[in-house]
N, C-alpha and C. Protein backbone atom coordinates (compact mmCIF):
# COMPACT_ATOMS: atom_id res chain seq x y z
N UNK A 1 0.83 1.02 20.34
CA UNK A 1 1.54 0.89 19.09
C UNK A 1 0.52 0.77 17.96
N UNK A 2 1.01 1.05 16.48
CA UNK A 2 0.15 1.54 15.79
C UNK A 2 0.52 0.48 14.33
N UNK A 3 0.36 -0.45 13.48
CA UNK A 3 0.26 -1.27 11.89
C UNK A 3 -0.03 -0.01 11.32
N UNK A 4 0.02 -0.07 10.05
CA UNK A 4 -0.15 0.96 9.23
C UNK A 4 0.08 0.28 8.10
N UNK A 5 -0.87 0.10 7.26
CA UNK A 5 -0.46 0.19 5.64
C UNK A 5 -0.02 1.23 4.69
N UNK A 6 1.01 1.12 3.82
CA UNK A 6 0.71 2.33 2.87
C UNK A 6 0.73 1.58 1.39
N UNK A 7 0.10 2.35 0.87
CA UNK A 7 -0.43 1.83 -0.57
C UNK A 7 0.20 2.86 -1.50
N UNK A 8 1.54 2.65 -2.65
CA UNK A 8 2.03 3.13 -3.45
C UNK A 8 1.00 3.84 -5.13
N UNK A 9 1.60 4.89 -5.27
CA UNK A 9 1.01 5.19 -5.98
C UNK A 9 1.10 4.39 -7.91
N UNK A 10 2.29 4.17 -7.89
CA UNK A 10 2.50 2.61 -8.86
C UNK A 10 3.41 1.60 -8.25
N UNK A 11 3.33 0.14 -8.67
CA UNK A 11 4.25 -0.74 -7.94
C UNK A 11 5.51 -0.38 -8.79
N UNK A 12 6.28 -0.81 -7.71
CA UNK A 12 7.58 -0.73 -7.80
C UNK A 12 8.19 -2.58 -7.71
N UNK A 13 9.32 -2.58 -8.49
CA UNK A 13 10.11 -3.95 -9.03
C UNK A 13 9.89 -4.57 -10.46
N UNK A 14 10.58 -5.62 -10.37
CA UNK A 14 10.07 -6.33 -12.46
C UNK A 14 8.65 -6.46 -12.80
N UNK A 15 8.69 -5.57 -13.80
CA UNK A 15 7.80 -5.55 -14.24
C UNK A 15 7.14 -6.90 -14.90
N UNK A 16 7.97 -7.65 -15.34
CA UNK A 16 7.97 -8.75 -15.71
C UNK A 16 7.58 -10.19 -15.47
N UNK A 17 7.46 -9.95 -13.59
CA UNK A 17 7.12 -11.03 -12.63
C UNK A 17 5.87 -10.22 -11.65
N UNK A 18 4.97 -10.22 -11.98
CA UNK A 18 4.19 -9.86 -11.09
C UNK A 18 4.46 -10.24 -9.68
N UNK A 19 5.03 -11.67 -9.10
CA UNK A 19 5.24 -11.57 -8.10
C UNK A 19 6.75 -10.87 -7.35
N UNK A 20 7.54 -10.51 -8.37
CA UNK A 20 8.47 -9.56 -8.14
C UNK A 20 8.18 -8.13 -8.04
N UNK A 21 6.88 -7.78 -7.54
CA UNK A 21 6.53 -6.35 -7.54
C UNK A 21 6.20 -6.14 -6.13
N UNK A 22 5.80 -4.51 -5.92
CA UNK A 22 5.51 -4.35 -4.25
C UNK A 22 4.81 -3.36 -4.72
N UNK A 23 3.71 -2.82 -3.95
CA UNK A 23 2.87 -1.80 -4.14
C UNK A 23 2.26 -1.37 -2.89
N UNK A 24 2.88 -2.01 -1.71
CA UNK A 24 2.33 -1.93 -0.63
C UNK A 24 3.70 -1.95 0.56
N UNK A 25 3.21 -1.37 1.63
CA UNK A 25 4.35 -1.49 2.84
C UNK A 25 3.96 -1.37 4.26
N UNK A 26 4.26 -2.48 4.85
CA UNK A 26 3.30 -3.04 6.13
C UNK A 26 4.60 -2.50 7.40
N UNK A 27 4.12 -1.29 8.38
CA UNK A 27 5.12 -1.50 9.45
C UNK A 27 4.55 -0.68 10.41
N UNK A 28 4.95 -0.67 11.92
CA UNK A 28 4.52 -0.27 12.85
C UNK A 28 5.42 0.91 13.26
N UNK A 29 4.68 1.36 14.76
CA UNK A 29 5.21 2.88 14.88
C UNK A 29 4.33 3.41 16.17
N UNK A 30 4.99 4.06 17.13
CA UNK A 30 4.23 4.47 18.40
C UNK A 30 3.82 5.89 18.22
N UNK A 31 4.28 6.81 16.64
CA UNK A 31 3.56 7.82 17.04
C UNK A 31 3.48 7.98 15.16
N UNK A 32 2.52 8.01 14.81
CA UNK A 32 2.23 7.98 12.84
C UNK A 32 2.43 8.95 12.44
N UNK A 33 2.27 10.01 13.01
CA UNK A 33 2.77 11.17 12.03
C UNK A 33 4.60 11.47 11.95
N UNK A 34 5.35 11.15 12.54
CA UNK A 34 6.61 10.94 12.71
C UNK A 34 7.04 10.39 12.30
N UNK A 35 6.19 8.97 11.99
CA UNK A 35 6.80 7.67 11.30
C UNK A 35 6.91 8.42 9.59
N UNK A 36 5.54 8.80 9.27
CA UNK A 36 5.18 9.19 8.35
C UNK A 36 6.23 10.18 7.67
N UNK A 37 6.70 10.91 8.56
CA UNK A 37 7.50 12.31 8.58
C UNK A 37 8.57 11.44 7.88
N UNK A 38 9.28 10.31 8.52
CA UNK A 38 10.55 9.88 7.96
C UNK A 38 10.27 9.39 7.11
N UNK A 39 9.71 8.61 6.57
CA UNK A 39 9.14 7.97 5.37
C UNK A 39 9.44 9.22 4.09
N UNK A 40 8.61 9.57 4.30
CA UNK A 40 8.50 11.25 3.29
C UNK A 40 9.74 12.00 2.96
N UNK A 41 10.64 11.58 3.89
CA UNK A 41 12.16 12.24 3.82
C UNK A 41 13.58 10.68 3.74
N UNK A 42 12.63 10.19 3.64
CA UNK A 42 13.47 8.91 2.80
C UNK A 42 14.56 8.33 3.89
N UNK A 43 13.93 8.54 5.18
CA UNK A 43 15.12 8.37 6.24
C UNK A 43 13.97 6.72 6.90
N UNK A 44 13.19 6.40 6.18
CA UNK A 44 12.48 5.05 6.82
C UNK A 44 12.96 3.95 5.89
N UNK A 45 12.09 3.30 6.15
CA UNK A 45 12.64 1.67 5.47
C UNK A 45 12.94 1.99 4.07
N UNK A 46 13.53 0.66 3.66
CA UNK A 46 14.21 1.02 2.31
C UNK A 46 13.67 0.70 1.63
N UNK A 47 12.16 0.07 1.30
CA UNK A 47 11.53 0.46 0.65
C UNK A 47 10.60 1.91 0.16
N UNK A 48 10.58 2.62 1.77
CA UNK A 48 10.29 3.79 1.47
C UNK A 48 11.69 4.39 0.77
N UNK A 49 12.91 4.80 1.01
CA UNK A 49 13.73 5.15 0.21
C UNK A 49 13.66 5.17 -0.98
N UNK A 50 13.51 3.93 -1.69
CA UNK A 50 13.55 3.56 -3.59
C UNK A 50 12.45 4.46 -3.82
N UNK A 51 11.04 4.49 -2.43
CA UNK A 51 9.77 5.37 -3.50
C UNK A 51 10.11 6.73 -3.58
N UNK A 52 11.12 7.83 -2.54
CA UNK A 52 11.60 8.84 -3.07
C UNK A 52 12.50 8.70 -3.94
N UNK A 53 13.05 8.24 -4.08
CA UNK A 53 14.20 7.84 -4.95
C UNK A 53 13.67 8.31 -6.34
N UNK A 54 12.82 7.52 -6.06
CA UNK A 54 11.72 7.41 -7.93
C UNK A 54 10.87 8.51 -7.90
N UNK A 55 10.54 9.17 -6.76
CA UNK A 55 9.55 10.75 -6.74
C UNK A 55 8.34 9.42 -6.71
N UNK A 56 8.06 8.08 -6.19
CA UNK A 56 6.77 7.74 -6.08
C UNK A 56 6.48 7.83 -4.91
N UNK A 57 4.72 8.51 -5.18
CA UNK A 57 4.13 8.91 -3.95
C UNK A 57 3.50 7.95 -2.99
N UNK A 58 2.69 7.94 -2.08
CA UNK A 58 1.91 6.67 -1.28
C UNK A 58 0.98 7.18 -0.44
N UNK A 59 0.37 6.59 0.22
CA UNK A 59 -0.55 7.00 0.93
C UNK A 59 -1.24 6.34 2.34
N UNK A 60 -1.41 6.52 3.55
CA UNK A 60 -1.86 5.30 4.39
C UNK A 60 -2.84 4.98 4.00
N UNK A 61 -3.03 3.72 3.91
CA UNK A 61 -4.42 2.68 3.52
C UNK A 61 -5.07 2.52 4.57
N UNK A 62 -4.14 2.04 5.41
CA UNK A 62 -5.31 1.31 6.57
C UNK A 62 -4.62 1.21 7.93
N UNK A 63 -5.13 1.62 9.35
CA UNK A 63 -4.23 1.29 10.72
C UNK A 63 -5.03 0.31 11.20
N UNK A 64 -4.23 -0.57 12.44
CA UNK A 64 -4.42 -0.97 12.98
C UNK A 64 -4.10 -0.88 14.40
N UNK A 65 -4.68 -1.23 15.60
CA UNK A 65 -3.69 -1.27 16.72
C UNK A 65 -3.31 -2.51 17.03
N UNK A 66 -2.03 -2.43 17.28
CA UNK A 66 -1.27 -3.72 18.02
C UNK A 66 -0.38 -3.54 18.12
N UNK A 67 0.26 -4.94 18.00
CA UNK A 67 1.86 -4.50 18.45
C UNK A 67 2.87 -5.58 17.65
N UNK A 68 4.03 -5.72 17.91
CA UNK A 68 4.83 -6.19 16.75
C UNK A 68 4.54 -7.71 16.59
N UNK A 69 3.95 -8.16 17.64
CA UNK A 69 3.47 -9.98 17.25
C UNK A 69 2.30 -9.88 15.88
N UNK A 70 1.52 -8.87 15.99
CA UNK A 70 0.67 -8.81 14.84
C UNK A 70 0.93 -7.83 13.81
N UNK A 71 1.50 -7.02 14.28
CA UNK A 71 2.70 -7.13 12.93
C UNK A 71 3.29 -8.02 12.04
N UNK A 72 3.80 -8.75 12.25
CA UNK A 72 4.63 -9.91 12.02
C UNK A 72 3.73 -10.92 10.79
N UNK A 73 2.39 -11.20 12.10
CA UNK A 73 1.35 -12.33 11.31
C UNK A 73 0.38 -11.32 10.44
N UNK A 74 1.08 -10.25 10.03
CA UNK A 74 0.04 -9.61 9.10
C UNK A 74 1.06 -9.98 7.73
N UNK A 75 1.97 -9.45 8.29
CA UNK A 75 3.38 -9.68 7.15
C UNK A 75 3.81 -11.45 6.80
N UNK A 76 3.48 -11.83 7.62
CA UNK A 76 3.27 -13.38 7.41
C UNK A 76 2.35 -13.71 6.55
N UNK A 77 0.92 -13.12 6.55
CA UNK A 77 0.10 -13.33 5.41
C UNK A 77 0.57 -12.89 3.97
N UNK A 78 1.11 -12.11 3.70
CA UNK A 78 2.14 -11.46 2.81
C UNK A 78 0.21 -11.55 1.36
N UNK A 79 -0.05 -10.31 2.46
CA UNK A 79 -1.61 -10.15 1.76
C UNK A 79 -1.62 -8.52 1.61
N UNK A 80 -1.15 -7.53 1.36
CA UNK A 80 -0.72 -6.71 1.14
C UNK A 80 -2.27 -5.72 0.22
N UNK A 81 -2.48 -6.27 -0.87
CA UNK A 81 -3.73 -6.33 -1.54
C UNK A 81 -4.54 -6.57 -1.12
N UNK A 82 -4.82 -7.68 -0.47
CA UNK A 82 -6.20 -7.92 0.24
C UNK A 82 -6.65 -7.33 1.64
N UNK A 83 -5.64 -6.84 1.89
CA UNK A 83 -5.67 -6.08 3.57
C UNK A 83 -6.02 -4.53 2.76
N UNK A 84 -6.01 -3.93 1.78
CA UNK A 84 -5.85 -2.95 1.44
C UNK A 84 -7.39 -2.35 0.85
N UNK A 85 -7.78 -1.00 1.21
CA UNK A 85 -8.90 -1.15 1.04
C UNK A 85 -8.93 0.26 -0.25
N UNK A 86 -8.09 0.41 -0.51
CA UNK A 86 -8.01 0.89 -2.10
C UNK A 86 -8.00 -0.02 -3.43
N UNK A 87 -7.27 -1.30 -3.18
CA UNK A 87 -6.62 -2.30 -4.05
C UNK A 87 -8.44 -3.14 -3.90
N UNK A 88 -8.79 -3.32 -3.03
CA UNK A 88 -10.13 -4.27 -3.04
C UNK A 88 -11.08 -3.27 -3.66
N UNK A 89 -10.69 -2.00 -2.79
CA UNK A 89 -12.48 -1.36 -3.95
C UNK A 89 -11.97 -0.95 -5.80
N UNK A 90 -10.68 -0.95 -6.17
CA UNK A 90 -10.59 -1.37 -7.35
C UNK A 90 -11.09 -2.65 -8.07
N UNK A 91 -10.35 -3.54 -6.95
CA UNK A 91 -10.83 -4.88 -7.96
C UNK A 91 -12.46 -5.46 -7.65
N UNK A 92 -13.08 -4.51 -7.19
CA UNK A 92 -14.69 -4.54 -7.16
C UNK A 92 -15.16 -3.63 -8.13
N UNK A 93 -14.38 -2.98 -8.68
CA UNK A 93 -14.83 -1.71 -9.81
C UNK A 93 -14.54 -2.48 -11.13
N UNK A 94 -13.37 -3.51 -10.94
CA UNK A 94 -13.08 -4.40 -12.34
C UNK A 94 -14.13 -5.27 -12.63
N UNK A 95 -14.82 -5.84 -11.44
CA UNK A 95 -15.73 -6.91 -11.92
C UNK A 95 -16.85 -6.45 -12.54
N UNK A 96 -17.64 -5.05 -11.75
CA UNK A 96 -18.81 -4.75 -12.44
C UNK A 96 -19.25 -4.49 -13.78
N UNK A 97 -19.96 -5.07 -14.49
CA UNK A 97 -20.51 -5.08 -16.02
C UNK A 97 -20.36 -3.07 -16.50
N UNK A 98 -20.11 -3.35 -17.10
CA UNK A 98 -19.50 -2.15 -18.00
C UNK A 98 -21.37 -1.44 -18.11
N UNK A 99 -21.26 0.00 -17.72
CA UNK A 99 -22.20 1.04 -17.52
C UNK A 99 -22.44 1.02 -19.25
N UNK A 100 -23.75 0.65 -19.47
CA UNK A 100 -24.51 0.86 -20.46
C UNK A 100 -24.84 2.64 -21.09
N UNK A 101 -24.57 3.54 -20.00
CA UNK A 101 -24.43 4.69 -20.12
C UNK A 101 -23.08 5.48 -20.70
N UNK A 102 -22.00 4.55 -20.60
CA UNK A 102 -21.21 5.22 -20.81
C UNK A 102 -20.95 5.38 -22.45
N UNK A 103 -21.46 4.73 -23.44
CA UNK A 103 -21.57 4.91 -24.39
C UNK A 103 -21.70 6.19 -25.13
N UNK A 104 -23.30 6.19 -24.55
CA UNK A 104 -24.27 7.29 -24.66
C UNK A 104 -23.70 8.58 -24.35
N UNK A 105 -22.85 8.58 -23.38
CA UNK A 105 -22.21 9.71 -22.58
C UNK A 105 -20.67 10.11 -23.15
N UNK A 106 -20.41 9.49 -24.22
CA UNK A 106 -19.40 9.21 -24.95
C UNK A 106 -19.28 10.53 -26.42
């Protein structure tokens, strides 16, 4: 069995409550390209639904192997961002001091 992250191309929910948002979707699957297949055709979870719904796109972030007990305690961490290795190498691109070149290159 196969974890799978997917990482949305914008979050979806209130805009208003950051913690009322989702930008991420944690679930398992014994064969990924199938899973994937339904997802894409809006026949998977209902959070995948709302992202066709809206024409928003996504992408897998990250697999894992296991099985639904660690499933569970991944979704238990409700770390979505930090498991994500698009969302971390952004917020490593936010911290670095602003390129003295880009001025110049301006």
């Amino acid at each position: 069995m196969l974890i799978y992250l997917l990482h949305f191309d914008v979050k979806i929910g209130n805009p208003d409550n950051p913690r009322g948002q989702a930008q991420h979707y944690l679930g398992s699957c014994k064969h990924l390209p199938t899973r994937m297949q339904q997802h894409l055709r809006g026949e998977g979870a209902r959070l995948t639904q709302v992202l066709r719904e809206r024409n928003i796109g996504f992408v897998i972030a990250r697999v894992w192997p296991g099985d639904r007990a660690f499933e569970r305690k991944l979704k238990r961490r409700k770390a979505g961002p930090r498991l994500c290795p698009i969302c971390r190498k952004a917020a490593r691109a936010a911290l670095l001091p602003p390129d003295p070149l880009d001025d110049f290159l301006s």
